[in-house]
PDB file of N, CA and C in Angstrom:
ATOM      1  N   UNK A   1     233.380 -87.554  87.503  1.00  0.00           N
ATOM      2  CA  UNK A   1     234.401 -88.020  86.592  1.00  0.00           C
ATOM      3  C   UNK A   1     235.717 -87.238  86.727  1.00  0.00           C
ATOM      4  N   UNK A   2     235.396 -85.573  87.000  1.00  0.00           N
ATOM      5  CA  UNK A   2     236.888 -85.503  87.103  1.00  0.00           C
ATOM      6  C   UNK A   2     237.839 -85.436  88.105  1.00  0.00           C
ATOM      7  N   UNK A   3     237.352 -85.471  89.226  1.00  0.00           N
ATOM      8  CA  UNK A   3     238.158 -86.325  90.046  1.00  0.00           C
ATOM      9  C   UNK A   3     238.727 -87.568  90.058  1.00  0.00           C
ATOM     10  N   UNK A   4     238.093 -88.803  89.208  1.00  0.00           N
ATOM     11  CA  UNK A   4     238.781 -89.835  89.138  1.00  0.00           C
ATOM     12  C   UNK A   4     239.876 -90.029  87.693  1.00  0.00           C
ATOM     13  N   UNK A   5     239.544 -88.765  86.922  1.00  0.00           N
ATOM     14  CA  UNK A   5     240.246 -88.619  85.875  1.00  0.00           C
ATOM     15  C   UNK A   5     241.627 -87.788  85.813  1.00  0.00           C
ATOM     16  N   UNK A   6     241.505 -86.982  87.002  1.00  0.00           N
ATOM     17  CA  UNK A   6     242.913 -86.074  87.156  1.00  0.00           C
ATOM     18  C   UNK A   6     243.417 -86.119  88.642  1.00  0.00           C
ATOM     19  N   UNK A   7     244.552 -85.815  88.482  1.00  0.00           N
ATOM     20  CA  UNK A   7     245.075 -85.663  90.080  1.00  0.00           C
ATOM     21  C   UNK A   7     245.519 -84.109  90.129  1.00  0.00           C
ATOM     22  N   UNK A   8     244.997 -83.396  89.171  1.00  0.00           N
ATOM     23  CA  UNK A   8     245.573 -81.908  89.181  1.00  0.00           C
ATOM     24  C   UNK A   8     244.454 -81.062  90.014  1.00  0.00           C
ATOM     25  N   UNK A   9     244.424 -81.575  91.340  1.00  0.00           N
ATOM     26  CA  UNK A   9     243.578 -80.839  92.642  1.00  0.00           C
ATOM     27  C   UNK A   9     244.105 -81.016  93.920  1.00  0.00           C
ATOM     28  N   UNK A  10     244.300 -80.154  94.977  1.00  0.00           N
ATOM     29  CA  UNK A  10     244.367 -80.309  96.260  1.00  0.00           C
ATOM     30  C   UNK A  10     243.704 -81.245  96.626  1.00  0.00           C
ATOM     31  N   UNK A  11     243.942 -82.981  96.930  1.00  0.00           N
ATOM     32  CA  UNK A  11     242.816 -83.370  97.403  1.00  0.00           C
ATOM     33  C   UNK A  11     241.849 -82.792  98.502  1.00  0.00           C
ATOM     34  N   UNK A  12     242.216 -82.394  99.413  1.00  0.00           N
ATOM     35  CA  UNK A  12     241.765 -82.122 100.578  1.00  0.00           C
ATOM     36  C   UNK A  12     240.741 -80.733 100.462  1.00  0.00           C
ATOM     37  N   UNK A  13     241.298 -80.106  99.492  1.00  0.00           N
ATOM     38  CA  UNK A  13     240.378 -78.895  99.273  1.00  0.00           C
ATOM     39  C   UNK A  13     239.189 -79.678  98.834  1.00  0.00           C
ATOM     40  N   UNK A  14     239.592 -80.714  97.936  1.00  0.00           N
ATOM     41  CA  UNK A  14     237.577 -81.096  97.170  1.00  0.00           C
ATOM     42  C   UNK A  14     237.370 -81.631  98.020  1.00  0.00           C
ATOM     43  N   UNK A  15     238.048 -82.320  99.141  1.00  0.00           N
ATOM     44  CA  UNK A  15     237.097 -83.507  99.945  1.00  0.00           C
ATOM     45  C   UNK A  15     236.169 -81.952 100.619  1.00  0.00           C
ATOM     46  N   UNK A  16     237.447 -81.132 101.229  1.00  0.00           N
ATOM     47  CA  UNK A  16     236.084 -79.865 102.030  1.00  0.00           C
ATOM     48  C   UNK A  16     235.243 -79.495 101.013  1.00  0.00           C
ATOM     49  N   UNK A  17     235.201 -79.678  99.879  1.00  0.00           N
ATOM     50  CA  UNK A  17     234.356 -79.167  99.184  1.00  0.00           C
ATOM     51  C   UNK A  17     233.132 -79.998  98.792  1.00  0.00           C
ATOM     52  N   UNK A  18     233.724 -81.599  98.422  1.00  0.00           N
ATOM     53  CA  UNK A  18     232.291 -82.483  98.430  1.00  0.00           C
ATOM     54  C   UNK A  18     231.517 -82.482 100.087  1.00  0.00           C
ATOM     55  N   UNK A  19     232.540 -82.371 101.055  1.00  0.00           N
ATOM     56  CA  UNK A  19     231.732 -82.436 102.571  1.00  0.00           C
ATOM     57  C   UNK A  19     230.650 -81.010 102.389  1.00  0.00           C
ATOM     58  N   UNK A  20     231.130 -80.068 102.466  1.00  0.00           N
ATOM     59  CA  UNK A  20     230.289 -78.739 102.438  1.00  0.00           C
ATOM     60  C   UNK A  20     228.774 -79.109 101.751  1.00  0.00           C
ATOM     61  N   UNK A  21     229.049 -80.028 100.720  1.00  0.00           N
ATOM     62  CA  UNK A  21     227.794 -79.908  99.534  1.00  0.00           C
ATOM     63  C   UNK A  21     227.381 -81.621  99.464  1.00  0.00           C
ATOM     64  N   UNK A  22     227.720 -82.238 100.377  1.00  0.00           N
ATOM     65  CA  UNK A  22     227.135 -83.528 100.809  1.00  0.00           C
ATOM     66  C   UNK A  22     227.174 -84.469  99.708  1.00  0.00           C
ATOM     67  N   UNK A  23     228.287 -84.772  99.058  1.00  0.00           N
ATOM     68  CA  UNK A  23     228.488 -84.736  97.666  1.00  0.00           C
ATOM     69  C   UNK A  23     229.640 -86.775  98.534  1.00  0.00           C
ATOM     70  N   UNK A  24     228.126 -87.213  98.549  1.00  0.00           N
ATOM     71  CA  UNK A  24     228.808 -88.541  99.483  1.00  0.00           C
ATOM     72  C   UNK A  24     229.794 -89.423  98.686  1.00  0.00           C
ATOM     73  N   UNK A  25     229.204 -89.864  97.456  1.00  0.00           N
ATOM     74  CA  UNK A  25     230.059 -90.690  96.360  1.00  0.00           C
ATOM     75  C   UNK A  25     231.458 -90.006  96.254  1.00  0.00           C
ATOM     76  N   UNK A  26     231.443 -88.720  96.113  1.00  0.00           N
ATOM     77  CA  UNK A  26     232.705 -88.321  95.896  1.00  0.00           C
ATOM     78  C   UNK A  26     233.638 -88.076  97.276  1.00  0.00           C
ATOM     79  N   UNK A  27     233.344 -88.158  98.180  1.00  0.00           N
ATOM     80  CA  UNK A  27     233.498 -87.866  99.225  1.00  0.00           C
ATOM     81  C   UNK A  27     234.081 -89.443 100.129  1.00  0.00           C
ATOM     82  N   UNK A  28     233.566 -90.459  99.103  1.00  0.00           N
ATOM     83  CA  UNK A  28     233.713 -91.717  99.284  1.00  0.00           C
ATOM     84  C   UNK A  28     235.170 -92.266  98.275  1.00  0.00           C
ATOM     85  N   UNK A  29     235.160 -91.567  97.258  1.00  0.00           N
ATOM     86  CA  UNK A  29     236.279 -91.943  96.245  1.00  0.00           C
ATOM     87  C   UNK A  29     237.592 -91.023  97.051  1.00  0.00           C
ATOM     88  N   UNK A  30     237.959 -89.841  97.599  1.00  0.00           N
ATOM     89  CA  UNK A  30     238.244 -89.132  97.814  1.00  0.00           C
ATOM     90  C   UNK A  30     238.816 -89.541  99.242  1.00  0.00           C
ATOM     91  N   UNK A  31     238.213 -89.799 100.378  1.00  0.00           N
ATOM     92  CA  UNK A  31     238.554 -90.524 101.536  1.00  0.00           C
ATOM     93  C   UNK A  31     239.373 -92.061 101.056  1.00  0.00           C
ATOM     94  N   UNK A  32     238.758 -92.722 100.156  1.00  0.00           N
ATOM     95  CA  UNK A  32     239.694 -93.676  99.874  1.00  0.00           C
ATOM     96  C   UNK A  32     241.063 -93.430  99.005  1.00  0.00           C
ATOM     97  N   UNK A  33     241.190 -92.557  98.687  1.00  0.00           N
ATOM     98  CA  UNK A  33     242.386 -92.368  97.636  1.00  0.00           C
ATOM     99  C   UNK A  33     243.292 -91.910  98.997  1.00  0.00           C
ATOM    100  N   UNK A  34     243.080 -90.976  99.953  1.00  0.00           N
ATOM    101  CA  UNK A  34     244.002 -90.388 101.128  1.00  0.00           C
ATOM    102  C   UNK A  34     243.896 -91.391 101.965  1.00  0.00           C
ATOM    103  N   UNK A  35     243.613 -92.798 101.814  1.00  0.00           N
ATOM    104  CA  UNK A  35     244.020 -93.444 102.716  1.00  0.00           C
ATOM    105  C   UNK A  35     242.746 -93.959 104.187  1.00  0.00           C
ATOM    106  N   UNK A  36     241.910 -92.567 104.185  1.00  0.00           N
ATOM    107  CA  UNK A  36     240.600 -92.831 105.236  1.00  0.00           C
ATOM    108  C   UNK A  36     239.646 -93.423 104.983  1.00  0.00           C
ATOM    109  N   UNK A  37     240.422 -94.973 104.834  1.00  0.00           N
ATOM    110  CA  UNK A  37     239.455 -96.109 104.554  1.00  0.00           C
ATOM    111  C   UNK A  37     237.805 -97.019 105.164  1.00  0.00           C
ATOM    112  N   UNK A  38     238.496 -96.410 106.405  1.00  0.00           N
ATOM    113  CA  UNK A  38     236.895 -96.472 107.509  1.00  0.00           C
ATOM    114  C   UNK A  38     235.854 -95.354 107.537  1.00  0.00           C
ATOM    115  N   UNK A  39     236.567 -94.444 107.414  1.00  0.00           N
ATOM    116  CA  UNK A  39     235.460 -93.444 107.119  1.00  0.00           C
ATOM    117  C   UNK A  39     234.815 -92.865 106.362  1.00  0.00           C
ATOM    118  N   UNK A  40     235.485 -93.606 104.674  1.00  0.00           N
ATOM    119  CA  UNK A  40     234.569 -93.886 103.512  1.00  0.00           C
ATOM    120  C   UNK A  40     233.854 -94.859 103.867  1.00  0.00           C
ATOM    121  N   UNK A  41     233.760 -96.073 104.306  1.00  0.00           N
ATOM    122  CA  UNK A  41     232.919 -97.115 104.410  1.00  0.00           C
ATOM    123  C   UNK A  41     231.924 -96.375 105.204  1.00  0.00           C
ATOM    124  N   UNK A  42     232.103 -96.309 106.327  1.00  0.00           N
ATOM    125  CA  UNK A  42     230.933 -95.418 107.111  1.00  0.00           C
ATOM    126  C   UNK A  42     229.971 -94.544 106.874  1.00  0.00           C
ATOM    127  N   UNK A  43     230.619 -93.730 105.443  1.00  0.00           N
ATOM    128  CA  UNK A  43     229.839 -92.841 104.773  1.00  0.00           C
ATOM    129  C   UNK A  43     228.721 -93.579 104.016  1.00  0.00           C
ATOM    130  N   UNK A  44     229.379 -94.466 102.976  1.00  0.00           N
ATOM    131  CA  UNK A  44     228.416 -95.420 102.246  1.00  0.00           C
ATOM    132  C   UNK A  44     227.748 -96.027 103.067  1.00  0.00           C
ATOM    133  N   UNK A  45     227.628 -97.206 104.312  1.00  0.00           N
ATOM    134  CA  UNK A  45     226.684 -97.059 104.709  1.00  0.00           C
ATOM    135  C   UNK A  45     225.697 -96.678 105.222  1.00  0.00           C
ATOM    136  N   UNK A  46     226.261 -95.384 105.946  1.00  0.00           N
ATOM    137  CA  UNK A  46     225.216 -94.568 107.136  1.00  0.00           C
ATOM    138  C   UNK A  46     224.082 -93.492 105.822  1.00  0.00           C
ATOM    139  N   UNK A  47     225.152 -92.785 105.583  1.00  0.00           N
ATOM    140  CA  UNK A  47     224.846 -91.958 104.136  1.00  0.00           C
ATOM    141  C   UNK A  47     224.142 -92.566 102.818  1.00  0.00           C
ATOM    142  N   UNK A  48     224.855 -93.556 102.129  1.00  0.00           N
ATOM    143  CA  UNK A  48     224.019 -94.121 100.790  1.00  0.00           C
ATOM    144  C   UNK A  48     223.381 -94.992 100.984  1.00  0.00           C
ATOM    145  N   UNK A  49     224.017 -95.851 102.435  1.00  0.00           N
ATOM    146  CA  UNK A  49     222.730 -97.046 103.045  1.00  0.00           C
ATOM    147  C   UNK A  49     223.299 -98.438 101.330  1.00  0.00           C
ATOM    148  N   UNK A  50     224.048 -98.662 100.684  1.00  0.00           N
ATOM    149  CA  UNK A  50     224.283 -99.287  99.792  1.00  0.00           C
ATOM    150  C   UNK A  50     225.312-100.638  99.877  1.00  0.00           C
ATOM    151  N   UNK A  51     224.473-101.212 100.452  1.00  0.00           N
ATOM    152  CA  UNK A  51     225.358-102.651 100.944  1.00  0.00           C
ATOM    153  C   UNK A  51     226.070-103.462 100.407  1.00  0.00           C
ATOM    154  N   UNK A  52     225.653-103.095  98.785  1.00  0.00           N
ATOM    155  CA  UNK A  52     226.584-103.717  97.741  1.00  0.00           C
ATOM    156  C   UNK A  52     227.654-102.903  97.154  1.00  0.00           C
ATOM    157  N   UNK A  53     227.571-101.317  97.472  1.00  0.00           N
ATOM    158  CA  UNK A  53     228.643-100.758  97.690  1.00  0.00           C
ATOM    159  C   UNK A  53     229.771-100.936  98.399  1.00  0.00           C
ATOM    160  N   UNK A  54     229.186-101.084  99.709  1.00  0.00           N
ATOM    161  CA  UNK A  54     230.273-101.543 101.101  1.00  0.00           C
ATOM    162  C   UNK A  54     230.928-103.006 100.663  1.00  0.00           C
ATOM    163  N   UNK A  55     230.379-103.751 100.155  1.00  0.00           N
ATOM    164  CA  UNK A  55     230.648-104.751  99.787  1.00  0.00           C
ATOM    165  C   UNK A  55     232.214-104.798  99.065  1.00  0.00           C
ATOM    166  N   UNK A  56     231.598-104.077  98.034  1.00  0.00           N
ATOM    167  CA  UNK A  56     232.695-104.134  96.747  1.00  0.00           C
ATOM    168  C   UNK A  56     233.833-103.405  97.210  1.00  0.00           C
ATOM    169  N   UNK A  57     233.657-101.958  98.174  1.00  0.00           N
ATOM    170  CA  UNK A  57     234.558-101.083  98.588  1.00  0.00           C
ATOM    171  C   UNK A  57     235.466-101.882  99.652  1.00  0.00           C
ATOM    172  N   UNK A  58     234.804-103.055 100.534  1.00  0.00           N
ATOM    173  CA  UNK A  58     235.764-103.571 101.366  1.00  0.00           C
ATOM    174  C   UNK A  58     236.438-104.856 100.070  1.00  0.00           C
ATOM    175  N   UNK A  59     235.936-105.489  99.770  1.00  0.00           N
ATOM    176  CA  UNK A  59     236.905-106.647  98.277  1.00  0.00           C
ATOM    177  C   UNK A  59     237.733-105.399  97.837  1.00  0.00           C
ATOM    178  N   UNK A  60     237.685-104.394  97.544  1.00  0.00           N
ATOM    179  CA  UNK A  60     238.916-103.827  96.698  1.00  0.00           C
ATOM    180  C   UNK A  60     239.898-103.035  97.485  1.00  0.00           C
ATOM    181  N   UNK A  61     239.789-103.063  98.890  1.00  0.00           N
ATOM    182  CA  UNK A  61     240.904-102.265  99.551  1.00  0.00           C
ATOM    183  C   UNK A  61     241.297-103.645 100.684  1.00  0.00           C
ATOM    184  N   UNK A  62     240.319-104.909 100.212  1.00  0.00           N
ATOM    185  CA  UNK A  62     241.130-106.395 101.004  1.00  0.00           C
ATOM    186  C   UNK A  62     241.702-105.836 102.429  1.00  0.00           C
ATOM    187  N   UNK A  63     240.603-105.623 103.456  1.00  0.00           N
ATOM    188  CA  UNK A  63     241.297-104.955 104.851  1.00  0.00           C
ATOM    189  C   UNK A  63     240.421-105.671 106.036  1.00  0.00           C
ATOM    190  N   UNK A  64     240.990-106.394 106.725  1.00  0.00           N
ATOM    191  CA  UNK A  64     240.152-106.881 107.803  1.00  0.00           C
ATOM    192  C   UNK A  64     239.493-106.358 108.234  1.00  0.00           C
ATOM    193  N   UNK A  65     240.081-105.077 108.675  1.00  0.00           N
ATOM    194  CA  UNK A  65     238.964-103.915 109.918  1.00  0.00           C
ATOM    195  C   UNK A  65     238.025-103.548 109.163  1.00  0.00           C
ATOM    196  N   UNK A  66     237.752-103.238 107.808  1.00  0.00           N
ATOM    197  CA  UNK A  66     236.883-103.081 107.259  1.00  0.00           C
ATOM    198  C   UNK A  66     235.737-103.804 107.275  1.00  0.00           C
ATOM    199  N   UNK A  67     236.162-105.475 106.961  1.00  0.00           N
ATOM    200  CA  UNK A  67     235.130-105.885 107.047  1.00  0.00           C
ATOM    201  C   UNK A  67     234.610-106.490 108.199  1.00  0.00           C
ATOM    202  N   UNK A  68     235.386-106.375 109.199  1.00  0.00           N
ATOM    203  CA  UNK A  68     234.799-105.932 110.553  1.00  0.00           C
ATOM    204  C   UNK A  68     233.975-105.259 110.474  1.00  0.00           C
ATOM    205  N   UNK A  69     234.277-104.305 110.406  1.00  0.00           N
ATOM    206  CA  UNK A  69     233.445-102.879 110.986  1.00  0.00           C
ATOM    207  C   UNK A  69     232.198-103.093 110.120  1.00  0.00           C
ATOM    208  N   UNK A  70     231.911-103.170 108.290  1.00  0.00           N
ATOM    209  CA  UNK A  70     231.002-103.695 107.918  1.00  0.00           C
ATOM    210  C   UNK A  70     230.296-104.719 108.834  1.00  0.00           C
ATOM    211  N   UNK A  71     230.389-105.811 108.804  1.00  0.00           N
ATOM    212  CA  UNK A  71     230.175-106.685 109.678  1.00  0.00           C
ATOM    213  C   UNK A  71     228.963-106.131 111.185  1.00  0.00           C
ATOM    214  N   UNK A  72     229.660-105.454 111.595  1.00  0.00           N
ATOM    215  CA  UNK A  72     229.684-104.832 112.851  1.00  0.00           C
ATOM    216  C   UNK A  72     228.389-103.924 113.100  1.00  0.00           C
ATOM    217  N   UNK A  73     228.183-102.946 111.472  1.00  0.00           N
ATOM    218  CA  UNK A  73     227.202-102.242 111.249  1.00  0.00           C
ATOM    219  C   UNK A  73     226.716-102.595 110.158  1.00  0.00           C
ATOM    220  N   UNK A  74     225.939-103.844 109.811  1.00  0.00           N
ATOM    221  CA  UNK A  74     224.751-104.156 109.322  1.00  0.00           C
ATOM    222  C   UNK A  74     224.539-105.460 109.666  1.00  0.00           C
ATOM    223  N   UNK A  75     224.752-105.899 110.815  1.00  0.00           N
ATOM    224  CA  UNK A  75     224.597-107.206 111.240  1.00  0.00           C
ATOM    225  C   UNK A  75     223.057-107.245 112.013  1.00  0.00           C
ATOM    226  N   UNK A  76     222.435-106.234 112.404  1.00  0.00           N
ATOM    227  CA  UNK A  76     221.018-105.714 112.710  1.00  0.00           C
ATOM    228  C   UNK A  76     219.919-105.810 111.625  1.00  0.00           C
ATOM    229  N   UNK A  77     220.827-105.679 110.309  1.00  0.00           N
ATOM    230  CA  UNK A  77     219.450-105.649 109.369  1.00  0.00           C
ATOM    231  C   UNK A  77     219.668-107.123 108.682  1.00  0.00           C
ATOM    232  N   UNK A  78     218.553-107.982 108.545  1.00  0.00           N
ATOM    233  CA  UNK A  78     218.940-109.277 108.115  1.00  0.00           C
ATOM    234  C   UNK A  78     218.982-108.960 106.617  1.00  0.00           C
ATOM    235  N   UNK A  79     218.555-108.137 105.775  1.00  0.00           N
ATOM    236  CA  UNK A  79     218.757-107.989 103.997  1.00  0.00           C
ATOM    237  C   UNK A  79     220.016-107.794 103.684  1.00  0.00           C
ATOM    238  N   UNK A  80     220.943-107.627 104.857  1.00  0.00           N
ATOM    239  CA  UNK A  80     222.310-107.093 105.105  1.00  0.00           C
ATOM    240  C   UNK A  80     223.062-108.258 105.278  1.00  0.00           C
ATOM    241  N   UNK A  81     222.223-109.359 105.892  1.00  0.00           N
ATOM    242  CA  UNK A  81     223.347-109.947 106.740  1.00  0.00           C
ATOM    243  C   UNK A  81     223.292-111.353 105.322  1.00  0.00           C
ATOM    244  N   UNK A  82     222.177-111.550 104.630  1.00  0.00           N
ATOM    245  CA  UNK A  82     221.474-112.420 103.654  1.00  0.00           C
ATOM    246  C   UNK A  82     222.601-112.089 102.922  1.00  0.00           C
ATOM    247  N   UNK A  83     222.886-111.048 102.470  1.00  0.00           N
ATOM    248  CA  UNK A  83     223.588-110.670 101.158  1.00  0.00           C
ATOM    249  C   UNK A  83     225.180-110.841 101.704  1.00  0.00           C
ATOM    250  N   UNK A  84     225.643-110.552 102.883  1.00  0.00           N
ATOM    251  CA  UNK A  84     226.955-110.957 103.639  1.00  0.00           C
ATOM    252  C   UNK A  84     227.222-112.031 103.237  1.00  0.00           C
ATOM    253  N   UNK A  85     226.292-113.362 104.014  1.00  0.00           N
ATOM    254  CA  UNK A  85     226.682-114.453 103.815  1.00  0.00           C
ATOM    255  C   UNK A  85     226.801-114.831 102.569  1.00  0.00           C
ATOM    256  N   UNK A  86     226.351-114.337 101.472  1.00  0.00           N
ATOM    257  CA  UNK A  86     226.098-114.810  99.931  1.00  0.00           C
ATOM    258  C   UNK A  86     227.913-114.162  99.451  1.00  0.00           C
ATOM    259  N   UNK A  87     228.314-112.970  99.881  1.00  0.00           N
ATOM    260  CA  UNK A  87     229.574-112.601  98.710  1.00  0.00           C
ATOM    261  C   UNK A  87     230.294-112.381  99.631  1.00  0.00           C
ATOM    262  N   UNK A  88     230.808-112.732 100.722  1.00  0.00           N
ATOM    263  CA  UNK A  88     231.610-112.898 102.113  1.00  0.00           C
ATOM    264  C   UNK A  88     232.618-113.835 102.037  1.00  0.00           C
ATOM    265  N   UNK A  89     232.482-114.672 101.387  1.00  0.00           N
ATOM    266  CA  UNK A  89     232.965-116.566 101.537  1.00  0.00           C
ATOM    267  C   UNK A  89     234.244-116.302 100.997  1.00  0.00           C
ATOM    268  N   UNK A  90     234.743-115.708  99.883  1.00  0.00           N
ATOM    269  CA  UNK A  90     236.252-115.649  99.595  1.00  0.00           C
ATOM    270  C   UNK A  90     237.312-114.529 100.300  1.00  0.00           C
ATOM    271  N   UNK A  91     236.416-113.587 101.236  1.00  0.00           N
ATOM    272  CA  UNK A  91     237.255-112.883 101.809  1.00  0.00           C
ATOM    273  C   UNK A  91     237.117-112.899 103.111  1.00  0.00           C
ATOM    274  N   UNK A  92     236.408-113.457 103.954  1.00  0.00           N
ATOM    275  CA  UNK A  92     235.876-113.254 105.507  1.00  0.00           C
ATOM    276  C   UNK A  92     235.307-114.809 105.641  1.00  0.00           C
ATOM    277  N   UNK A  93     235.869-115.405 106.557  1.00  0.00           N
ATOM    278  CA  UNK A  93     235.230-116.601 107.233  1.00  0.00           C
ATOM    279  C   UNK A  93     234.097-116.178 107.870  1.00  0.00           C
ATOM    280  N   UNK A  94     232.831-117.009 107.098  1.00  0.00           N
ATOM    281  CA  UNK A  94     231.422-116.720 107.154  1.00  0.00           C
ATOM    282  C   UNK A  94     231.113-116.536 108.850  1.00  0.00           C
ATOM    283  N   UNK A  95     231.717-117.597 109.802  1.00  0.00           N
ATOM    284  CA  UNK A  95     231.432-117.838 110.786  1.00  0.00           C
ATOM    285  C   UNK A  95     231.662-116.723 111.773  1.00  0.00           C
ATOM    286  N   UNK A  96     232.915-115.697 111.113  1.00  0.00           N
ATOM    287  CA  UNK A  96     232.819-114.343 111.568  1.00  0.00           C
ATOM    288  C   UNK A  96     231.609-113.799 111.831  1.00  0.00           C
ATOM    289  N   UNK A  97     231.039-113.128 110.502  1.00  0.00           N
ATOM    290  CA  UNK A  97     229.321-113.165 110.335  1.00  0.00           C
ATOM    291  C   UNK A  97     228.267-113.913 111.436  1.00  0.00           C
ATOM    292  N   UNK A  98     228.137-114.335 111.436  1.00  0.00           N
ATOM    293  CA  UNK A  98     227.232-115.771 111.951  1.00  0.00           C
ATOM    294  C   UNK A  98     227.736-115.339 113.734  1.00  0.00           C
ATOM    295  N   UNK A  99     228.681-115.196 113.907  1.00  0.00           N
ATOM    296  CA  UNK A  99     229.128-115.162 115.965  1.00  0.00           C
ATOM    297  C   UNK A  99     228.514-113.515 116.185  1.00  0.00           C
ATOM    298  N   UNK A 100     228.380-112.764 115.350  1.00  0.00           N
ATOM    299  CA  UNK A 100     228.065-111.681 115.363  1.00  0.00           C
ATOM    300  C   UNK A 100     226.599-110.869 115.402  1.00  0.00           C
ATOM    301  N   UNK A 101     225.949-112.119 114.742  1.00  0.00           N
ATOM    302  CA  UNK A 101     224.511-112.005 115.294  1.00  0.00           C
ATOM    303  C   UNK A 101     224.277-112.308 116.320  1.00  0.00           C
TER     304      UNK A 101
END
């Protein structure tokens, strides 16, 4: 909470500080506020494995490469790709999805 409640921190000091202590969620809010939008996504999935995270994190920063790259890395697991095609449709032409398997 108080990271998303104050801006009275070095960001960069807490990000070394959630990295040091594997502190992924925050480490995920934190990469997205500085802008390192792919490599929060990457975290949530490789790290929290949370597909409805990645989900919501690519709808609220609306970025193609993102949902590329989503796309890209969970197109192997079909519980991944089920749930793609289901909340995909207003931001990514499904058929993206679908050429990718």
């Amino acid at each position: 909470p108080f990271l998303k409640c104050s801006d009275n921190y070095p960001i960069q000091e807490a990000l070394d500080v959630c990295q040091s202590n594997n502190l992924y969620p925050e480490m995920v809010f934190l990469l997205g506020r500085i802008g390192n939008t792919r490599e929060a996504l990457q975290i949530i999935i490789e790290k929290l494995d949370d597909i409805n995270q990645a989900i919501n994190f690519c709808q609220e920063h609306n970025d193609m490469e993102l949902w590329t790259d989503l796309i890209k890395q969970t197109v192997d697991k079909p519980e991944c790709v089920t749930l793609l095609l289901k909340r995909i449709g207003n931001y990514v032409d499904p058929r993206m999805l679908i050429q990718n398997i």
